[in-house]
Structure formats: C-alpha cells, structure tokens
PDB file of N, CA and C in Angstrom:
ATOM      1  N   UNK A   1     -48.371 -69.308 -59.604  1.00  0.00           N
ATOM      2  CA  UNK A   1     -48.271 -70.035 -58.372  1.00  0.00           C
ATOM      3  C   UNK A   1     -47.009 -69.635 -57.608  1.00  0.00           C
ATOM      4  N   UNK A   2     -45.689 -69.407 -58.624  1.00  0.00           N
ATOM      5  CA  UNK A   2     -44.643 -68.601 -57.973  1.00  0.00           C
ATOM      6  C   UNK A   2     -44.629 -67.328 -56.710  1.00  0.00           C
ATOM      7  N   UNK A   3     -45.720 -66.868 -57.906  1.00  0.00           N
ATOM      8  CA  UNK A   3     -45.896 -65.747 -57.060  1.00  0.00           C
ATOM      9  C   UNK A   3     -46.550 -65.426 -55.826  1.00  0.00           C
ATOM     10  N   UNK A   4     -47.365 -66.335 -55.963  1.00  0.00           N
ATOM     11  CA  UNK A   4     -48.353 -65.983 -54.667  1.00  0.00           C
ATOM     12  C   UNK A   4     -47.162 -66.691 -53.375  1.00  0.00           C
ATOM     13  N   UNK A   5     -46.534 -68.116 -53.471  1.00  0.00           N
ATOM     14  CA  UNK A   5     -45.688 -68.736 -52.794  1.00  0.00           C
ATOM     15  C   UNK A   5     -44.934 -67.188 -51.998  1.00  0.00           C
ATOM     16  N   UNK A   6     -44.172 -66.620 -53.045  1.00  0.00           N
ATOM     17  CA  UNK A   6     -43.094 -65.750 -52.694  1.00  0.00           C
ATOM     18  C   UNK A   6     -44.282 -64.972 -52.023  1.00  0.00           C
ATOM     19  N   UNK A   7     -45.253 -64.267 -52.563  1.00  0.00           N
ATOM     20  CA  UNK A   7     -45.538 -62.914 -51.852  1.00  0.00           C
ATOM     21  C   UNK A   7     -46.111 -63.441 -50.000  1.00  0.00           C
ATOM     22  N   UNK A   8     -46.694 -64.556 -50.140  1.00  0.00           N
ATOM     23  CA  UNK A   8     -47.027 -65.168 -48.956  1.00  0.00           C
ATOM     24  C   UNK A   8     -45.477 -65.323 -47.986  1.00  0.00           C
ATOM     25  N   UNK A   9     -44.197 -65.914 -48.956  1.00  0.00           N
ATOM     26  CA  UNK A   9     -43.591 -65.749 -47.629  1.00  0.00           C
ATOM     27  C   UNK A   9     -42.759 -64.508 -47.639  1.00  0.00           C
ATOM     28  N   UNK A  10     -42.249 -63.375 -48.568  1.00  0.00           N
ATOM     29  CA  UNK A  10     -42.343 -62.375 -47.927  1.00  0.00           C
ATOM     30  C   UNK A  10     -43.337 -61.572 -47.264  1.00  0.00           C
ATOM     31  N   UNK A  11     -44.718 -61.989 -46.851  1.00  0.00           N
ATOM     32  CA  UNK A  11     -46.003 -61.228 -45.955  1.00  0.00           C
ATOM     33  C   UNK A  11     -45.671 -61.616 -44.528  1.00  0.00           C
ATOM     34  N   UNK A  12     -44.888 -63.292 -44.689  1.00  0.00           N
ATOM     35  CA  UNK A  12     -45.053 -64.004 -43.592  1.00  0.00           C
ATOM     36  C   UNK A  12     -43.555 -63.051 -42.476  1.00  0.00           C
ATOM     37  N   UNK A  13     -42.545 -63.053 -43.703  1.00  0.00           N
ATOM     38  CA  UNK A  13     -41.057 -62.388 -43.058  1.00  0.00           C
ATOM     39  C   UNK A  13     -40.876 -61.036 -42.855  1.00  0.00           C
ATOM     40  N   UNK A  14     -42.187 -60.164 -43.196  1.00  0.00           N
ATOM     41  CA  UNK A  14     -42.423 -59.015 -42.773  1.00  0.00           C
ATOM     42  C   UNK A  14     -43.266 -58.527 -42.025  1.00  0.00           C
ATOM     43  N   UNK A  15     -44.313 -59.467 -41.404  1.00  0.00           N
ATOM     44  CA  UNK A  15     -44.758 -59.658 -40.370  1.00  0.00           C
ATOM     45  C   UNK A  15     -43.940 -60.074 -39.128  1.00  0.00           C
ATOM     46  N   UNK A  16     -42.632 -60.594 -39.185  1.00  0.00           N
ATOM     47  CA  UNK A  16     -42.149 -61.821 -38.352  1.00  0.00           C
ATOM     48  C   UNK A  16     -41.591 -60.594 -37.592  1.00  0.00           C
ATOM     49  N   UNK A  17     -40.632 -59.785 -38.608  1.00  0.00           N
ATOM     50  CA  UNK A  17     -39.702 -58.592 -38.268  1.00  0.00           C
ATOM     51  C   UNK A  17     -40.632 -57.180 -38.004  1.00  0.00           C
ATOM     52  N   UNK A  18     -41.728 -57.374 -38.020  1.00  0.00           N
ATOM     53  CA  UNK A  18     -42.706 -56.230 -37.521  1.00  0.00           C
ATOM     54  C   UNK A  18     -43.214 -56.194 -36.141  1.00  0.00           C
ATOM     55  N   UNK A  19     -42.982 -57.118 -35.587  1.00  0.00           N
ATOM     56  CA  UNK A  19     -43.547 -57.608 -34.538  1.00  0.00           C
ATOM     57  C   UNK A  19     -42.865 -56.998 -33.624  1.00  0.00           C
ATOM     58  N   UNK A  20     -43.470 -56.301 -32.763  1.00  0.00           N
ATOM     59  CA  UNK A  20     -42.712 -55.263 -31.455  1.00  0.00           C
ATOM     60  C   UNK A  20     -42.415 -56.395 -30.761  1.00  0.00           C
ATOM     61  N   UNK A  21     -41.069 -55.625 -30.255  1.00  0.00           N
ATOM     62  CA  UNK A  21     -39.930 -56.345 -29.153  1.00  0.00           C
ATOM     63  C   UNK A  21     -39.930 -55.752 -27.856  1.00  0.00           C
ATOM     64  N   UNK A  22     -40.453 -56.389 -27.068  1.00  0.00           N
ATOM     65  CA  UNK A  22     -40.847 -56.039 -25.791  1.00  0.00           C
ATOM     66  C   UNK A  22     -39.508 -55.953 -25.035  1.00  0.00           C
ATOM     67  N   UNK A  23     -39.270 -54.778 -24.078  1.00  0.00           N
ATOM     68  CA  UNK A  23     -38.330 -55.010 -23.670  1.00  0.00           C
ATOM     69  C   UNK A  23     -38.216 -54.666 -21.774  1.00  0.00           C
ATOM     70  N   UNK A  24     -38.168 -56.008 -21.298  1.00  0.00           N
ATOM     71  CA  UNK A  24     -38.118 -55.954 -19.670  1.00  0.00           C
ATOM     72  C   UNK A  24     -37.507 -54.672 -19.536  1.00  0.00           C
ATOM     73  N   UNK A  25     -37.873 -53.767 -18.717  1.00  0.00           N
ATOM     74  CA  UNK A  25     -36.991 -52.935 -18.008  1.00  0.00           C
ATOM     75  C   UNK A  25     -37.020 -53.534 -16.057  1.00  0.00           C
ATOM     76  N   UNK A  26     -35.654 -53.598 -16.502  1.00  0.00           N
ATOM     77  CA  UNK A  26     -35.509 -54.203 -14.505  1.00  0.00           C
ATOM     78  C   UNK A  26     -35.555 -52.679 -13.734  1.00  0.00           C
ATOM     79  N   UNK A  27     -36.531 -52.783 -13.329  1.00  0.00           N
ATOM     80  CA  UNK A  27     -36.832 -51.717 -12.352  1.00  0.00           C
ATOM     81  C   UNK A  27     -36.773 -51.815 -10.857  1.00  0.00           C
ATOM     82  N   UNK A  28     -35.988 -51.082 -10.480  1.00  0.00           N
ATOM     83  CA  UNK A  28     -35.597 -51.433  -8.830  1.00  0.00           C
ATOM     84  C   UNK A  28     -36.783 -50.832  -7.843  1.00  0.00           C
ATOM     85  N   UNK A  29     -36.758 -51.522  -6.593  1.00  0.00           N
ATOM     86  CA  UNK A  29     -38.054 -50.955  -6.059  1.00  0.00           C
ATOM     87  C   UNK A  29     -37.788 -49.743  -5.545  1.00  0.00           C
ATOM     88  N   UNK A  30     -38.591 -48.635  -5.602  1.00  0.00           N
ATOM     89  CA  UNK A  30     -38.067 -47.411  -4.781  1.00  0.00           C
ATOM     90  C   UNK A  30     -37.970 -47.630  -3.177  1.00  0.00           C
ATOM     91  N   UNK A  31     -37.120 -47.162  -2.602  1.00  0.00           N
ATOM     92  CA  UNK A  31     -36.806 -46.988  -1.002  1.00  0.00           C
ATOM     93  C   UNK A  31     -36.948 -45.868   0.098  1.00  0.00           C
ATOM     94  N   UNK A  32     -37.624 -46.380   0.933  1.00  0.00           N
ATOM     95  CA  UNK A  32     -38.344 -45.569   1.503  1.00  0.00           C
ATOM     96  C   UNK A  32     -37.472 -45.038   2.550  1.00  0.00           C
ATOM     97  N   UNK A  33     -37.243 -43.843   2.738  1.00  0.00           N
ATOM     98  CA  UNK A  33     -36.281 -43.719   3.937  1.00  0.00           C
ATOM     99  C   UNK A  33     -37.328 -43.088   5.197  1.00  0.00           C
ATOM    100  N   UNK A  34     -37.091 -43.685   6.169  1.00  0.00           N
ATOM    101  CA  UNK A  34     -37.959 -42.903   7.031  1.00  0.00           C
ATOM    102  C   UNK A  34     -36.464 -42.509   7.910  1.00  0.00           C
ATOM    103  N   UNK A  35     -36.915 -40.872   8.388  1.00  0.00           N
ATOM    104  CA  UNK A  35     -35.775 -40.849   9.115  1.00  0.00           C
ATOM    105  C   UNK A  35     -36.329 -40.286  10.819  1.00  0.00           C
ATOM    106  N   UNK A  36     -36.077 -41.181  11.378  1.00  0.00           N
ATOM    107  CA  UNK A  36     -36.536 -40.678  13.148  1.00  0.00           C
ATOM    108  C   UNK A  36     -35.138 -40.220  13.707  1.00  0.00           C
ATOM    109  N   UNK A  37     -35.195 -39.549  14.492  1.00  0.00           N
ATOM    110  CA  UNK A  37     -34.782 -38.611  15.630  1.00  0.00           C
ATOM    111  C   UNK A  37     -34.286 -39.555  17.186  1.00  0.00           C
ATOM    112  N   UNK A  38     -33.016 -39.997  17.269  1.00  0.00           N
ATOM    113  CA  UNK A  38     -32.537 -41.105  18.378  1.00  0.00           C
ATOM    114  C   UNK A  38     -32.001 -40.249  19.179  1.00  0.00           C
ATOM    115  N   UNK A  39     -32.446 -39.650  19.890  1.00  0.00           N
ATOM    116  CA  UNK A  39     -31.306 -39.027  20.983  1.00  0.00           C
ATOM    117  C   UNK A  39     -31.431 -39.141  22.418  1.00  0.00           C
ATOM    118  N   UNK A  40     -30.180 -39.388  23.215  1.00  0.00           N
ATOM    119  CA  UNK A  40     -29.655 -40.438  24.327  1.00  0.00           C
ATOM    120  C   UNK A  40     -30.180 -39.590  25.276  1.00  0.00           C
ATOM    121  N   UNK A  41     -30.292 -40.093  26.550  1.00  0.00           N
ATOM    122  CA  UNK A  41     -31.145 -39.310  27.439  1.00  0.00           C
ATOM    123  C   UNK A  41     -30.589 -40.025  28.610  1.00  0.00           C
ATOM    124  N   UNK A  42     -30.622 -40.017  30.157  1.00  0.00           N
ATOM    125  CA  UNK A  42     -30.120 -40.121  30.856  1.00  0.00           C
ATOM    126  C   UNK A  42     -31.535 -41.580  31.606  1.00  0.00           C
ATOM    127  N   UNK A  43     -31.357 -41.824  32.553  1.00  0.00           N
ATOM    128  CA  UNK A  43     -32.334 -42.494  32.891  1.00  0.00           C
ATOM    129  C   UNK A  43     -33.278 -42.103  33.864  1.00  0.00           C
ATOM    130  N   UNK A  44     -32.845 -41.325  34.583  1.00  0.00           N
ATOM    131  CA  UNK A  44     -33.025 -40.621  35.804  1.00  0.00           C
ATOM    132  C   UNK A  44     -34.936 -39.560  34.653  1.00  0.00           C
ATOM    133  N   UNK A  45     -34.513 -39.357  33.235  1.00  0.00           N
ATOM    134  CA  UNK A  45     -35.478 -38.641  32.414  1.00  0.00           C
ATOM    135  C   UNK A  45     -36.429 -39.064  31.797  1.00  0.00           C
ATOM    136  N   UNK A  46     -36.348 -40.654  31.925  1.00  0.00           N
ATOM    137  CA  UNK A  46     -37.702 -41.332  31.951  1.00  0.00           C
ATOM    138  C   UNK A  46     -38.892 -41.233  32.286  1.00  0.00           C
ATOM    139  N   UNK A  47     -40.129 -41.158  31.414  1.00  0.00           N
ATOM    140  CA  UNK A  47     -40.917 -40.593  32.362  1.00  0.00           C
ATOM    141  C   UNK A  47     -41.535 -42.015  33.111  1.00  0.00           C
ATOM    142  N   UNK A  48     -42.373 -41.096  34.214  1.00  0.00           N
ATOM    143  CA  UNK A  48     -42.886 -42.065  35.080  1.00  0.00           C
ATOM    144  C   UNK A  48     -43.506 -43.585  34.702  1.00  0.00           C
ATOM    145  N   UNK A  49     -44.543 -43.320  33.838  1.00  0.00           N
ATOM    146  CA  UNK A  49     -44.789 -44.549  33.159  1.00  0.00           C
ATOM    147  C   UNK A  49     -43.853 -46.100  32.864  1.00  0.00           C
ATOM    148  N   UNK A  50     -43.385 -44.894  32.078  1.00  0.00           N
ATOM    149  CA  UNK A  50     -41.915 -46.408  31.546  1.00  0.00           C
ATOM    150  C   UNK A  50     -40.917 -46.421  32.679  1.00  0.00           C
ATOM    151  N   UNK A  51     -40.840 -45.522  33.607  1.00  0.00           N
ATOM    152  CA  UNK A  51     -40.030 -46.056  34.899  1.00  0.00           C
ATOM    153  C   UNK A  51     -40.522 -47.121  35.693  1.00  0.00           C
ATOM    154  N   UNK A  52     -42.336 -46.795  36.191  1.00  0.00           N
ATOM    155  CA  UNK A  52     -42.941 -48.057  37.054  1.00  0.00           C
ATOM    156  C   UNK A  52     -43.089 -48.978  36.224  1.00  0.00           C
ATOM    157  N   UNK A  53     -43.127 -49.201  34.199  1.00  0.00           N
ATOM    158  CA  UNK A  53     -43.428 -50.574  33.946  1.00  0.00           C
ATOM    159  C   UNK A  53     -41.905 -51.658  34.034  1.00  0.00           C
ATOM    160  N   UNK A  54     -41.158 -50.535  34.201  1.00  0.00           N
ATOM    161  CA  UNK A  54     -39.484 -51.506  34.569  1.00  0.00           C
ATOM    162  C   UNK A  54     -39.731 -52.028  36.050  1.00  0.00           C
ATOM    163  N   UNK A  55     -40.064 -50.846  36.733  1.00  0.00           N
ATOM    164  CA  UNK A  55     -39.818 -51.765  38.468  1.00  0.00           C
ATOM    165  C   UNK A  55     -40.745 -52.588  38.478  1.00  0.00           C
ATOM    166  N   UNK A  56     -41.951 -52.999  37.665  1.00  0.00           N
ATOM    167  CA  UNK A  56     -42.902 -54.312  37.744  1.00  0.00           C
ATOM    168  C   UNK A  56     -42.487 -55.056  37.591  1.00  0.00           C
ATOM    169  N   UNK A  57     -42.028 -54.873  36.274  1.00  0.00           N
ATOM    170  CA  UNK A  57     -41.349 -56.247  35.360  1.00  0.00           C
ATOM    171  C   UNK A  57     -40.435 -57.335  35.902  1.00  0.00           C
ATOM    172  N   UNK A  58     -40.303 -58.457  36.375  1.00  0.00           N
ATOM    173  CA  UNK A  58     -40.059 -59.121  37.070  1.00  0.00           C
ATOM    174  C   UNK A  58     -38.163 -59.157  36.170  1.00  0.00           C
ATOM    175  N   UNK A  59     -38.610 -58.985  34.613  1.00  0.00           N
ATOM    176  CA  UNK A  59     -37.245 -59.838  34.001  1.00  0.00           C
ATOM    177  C   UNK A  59     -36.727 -58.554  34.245  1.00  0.00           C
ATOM    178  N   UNK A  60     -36.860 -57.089  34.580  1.00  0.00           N
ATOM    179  CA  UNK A  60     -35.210 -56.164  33.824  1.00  0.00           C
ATOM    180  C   UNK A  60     -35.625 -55.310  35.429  1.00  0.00           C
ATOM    181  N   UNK A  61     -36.691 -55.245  36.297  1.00  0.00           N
ATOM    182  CA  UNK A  61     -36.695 -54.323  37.068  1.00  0.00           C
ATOM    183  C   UNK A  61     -35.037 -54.681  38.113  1.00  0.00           C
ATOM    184  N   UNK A  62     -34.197 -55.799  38.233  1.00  0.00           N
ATOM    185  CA  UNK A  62     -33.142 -55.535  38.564  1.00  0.00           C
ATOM    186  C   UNK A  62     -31.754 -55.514  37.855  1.00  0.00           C
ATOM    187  N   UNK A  63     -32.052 -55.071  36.908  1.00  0.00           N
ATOM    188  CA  UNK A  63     -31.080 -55.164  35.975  1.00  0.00           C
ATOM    189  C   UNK A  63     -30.701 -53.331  35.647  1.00  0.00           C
ATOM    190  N   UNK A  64     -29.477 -52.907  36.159  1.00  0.00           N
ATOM    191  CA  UNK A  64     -29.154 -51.397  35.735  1.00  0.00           C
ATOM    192  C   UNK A  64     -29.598 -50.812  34.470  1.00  0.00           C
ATOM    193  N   UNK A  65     -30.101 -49.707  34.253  1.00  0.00           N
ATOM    194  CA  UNK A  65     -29.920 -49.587  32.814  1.00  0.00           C
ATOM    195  C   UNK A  65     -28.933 -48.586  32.258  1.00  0.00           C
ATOM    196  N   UNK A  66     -28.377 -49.208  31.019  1.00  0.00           N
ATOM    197  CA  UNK A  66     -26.557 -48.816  30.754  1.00  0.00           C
ATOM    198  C   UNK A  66     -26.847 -47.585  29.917  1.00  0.00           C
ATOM    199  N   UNK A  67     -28.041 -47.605  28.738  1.00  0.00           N
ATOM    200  CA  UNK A  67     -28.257 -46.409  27.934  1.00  0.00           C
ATOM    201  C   UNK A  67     -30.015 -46.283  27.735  1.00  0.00           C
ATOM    202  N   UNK A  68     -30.306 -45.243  27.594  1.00  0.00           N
ATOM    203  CA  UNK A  68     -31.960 -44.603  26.803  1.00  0.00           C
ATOM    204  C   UNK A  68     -31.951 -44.009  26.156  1.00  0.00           C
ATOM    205  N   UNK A  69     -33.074 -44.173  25.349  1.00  0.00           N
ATOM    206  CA  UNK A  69     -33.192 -43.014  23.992  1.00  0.00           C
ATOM    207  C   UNK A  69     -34.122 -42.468  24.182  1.00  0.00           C
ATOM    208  N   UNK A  70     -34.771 -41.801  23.820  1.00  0.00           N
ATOM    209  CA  UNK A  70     -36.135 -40.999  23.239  1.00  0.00           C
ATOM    210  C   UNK A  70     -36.118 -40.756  21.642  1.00  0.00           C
ATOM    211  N   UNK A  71     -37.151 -41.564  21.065  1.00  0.00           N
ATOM    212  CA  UNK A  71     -37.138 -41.866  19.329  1.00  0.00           C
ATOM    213  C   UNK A  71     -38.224 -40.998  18.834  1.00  0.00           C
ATOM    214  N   UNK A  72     -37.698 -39.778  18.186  1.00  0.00           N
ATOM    215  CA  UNK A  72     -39.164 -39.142  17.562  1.00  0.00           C
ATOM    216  C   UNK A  72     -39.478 -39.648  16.677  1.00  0.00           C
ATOM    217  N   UNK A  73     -40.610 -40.154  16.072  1.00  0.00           N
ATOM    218  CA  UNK A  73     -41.246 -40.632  14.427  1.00  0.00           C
ATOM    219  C   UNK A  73     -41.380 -39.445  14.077  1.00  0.00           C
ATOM    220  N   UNK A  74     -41.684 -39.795  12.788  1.00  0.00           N
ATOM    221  CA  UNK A  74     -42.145 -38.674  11.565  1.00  0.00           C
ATOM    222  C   UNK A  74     -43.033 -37.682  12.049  1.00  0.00           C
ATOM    223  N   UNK A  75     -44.257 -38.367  12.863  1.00  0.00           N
ATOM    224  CA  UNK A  75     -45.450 -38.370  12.604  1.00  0.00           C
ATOM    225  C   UNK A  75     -45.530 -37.406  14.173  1.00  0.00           C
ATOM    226  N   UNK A  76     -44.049 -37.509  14.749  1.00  0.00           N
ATOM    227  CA  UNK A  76     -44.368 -36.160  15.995  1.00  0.00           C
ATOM    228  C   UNK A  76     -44.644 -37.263  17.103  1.00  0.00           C
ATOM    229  N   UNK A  77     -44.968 -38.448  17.111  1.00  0.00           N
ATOM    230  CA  UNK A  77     -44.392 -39.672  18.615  1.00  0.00           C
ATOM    231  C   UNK A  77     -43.691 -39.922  18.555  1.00  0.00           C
ATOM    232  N   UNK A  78     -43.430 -40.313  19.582  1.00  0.00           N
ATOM    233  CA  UNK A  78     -42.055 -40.671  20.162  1.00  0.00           C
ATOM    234  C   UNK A  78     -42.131 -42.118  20.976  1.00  0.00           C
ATOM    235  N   UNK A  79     -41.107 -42.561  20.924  1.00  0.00           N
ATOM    236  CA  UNK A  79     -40.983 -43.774  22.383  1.00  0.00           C
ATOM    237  C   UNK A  79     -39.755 -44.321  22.769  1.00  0.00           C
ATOM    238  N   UNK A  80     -39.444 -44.556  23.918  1.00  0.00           N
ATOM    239  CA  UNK A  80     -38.123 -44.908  24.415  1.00  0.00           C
ATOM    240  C   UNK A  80     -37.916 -46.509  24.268  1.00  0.00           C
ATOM    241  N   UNK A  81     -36.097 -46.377  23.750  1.00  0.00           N
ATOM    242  CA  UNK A  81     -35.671 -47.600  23.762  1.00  0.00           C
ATOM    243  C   UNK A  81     -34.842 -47.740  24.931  1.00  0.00           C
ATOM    244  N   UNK A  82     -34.726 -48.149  25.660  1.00  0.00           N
ATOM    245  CA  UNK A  82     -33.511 -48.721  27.159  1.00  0.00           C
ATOM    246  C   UNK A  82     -33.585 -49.976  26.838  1.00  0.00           C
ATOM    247  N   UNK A  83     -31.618 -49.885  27.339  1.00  0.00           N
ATOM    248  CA  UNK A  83     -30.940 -50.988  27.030  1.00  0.00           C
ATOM    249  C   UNK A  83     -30.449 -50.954  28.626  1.00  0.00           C
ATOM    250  N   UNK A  84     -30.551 -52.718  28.692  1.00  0.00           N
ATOM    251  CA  UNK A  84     -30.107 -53.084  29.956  1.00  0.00           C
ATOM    252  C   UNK A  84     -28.839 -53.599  30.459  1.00  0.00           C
ATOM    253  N   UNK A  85     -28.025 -53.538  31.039  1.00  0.00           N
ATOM    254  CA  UNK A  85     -26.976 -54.314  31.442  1.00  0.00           C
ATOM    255  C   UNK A  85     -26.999 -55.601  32.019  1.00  0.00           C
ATOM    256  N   UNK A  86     -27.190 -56.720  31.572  1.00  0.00           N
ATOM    257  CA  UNK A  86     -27.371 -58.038  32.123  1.00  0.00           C
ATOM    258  C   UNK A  86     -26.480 -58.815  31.986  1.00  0.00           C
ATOM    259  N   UNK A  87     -25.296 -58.042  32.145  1.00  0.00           N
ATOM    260  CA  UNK A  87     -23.906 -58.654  32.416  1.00  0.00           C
ATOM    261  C   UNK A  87     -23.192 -59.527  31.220  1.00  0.00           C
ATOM    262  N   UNK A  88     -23.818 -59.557  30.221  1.00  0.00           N
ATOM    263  CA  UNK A  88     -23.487 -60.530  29.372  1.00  0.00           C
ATOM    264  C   UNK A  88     -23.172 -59.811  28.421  1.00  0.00           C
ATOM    265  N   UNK A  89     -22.023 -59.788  26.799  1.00  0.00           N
ATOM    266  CA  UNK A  89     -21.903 -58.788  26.137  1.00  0.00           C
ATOM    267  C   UNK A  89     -23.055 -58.395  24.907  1.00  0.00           C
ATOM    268  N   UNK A  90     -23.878 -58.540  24.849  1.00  0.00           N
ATOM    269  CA  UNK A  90     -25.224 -58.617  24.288  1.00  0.00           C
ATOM    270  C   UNK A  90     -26.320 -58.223  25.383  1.00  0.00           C
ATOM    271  N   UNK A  91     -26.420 -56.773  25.416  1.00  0.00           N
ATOM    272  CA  UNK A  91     -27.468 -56.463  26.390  1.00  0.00           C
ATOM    273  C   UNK A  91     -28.730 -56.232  25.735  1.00  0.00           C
ATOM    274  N   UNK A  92     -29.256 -56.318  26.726  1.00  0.00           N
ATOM    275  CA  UNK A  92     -31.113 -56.544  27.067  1.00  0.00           C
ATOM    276  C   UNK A  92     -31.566 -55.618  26.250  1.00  0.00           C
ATOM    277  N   UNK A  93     -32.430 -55.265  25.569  1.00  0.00           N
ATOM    278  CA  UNK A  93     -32.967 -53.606  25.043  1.00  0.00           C
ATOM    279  C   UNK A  93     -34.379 -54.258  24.824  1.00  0.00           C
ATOM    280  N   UNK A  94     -35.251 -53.146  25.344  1.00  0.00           N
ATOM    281  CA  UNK A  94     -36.733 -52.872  25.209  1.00  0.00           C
ATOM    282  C   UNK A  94     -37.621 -51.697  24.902  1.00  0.00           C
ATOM    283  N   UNK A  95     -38.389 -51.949  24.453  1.00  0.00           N
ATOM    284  CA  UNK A  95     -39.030 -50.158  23.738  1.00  0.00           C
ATOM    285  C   UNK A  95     -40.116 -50.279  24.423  1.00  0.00           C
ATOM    286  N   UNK A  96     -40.746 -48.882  24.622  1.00  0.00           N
ATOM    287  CA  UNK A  96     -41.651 -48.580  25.704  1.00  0.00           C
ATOM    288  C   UNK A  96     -42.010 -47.577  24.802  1.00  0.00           C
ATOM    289  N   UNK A  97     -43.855 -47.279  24.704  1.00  0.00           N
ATOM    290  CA  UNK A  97     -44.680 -46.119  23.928  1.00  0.00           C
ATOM    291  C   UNK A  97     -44.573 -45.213  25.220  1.00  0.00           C
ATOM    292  N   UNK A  98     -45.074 -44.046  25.383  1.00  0.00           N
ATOM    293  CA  UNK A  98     -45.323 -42.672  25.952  1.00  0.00           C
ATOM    294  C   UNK A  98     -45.992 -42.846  27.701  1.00  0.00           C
ATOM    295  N   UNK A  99     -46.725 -44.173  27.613  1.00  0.00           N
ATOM    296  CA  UNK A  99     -47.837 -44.642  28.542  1.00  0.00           C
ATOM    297  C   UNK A  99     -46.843 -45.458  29.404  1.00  0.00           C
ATOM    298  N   UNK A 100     -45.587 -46.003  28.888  1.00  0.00           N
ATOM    299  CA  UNK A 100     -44.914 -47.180  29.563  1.00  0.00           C
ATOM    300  C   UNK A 100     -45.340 -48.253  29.108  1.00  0.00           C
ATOM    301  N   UNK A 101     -46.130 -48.852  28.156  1.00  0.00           N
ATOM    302  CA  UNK A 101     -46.170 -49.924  27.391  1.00  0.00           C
ATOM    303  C   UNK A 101     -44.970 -50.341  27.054  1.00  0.00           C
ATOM    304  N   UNK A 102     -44.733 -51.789  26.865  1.00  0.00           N
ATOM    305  CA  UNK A 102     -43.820 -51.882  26.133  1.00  0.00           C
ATOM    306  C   UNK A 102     -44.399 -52.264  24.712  1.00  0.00           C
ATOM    307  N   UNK A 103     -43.376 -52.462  23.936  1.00  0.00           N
ATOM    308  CA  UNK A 103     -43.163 -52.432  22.258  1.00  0.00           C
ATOM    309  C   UNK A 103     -42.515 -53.438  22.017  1.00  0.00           C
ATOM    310  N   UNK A 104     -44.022 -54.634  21.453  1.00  0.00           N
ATOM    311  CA  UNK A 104     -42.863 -55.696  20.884  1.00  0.00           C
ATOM    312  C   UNK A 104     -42.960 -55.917  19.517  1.00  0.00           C
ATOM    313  N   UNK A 105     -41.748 -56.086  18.689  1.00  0.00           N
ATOM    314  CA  UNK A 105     -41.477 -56.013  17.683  1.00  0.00           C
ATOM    315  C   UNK A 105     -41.900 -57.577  17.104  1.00  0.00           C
TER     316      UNK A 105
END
C-alpha cells in the first residue's frame, strides 16, 4: 500500500514539473512608416481647381494664404495642403485632392 501511495505521488510530482511553461512573449506591434513627399510651393502654382474651390468658399476665400504644399503619396497622388492666415496664431489649414475637393479628415 506504501508503495503504490509513493509511486502515485511521485507520478503526480512528475507530471506537475512536466508540464510546459508557456511563456508570453510581449510582442510590439510592427510600424508602418509611410513616407510622402511635402514640398512648399508658392500659391500663385495652385492649380485651377483648388484655386476656384478657395474663391467659393465663403470661410477662407478672403483670407491670404501664408504657405502650400503639394503632398505626393506612395501610390504616385498627390494633394495640396494650404494654410491660411486668419490673423490669429493658429492658422487655418485645408487639404484639397487634384480636382479642388477638399479633404476632410
């Protein structure tokens, strides 16, 4: 009766210590870099589109504009960001697709 006692609980304590140990690996998420193409452009180089959807626009068509970009994507489009001067130190900025749409985020 000894024996079986013992062999049962060494079956039980070598099972206990057999038992795989799982181990979390903290894995960080990979990061995606996308990298686009920002370069400043004058305003006067706007094209037509996004020039007449500013003079519509009731809120920025009198408002100067202080800087523009032209943003290439990855993917070979592009679209302009202009930033407005509205006198306040936090200026206006709006993105416009190829057509003069604007782009709301």
């Amino acid at each position: 009766m000894k024996k079986v006692l013992l062999m049962s609980a060494m079956l039980v304590t070598g099972a206990a210590m057999a038992t795989p140990q799982f181990m979390l690996k903290n894995s960080t998420p990979m990061e995606v870099i996308t990298q686009q193409e920002k370069v400043k452009i004058e305003a006067e180089a706007l094209p037509d589109a996004v020039k007449a959807t500013i003079s519509q626009s009731e809120e920025v068509k009198a408002l100067p504009i202080a800087e523009a970009y032209q943003i290439t994507q990855l993917d070979g489009k592009f679209h302009f960001e202009v930033i407005f001067d509205n006198g306040s130190e936090e200026k206006l900025t709006k993105k416009y697709d190829q057509e003069g749409n604007e782009i709301k985020d």
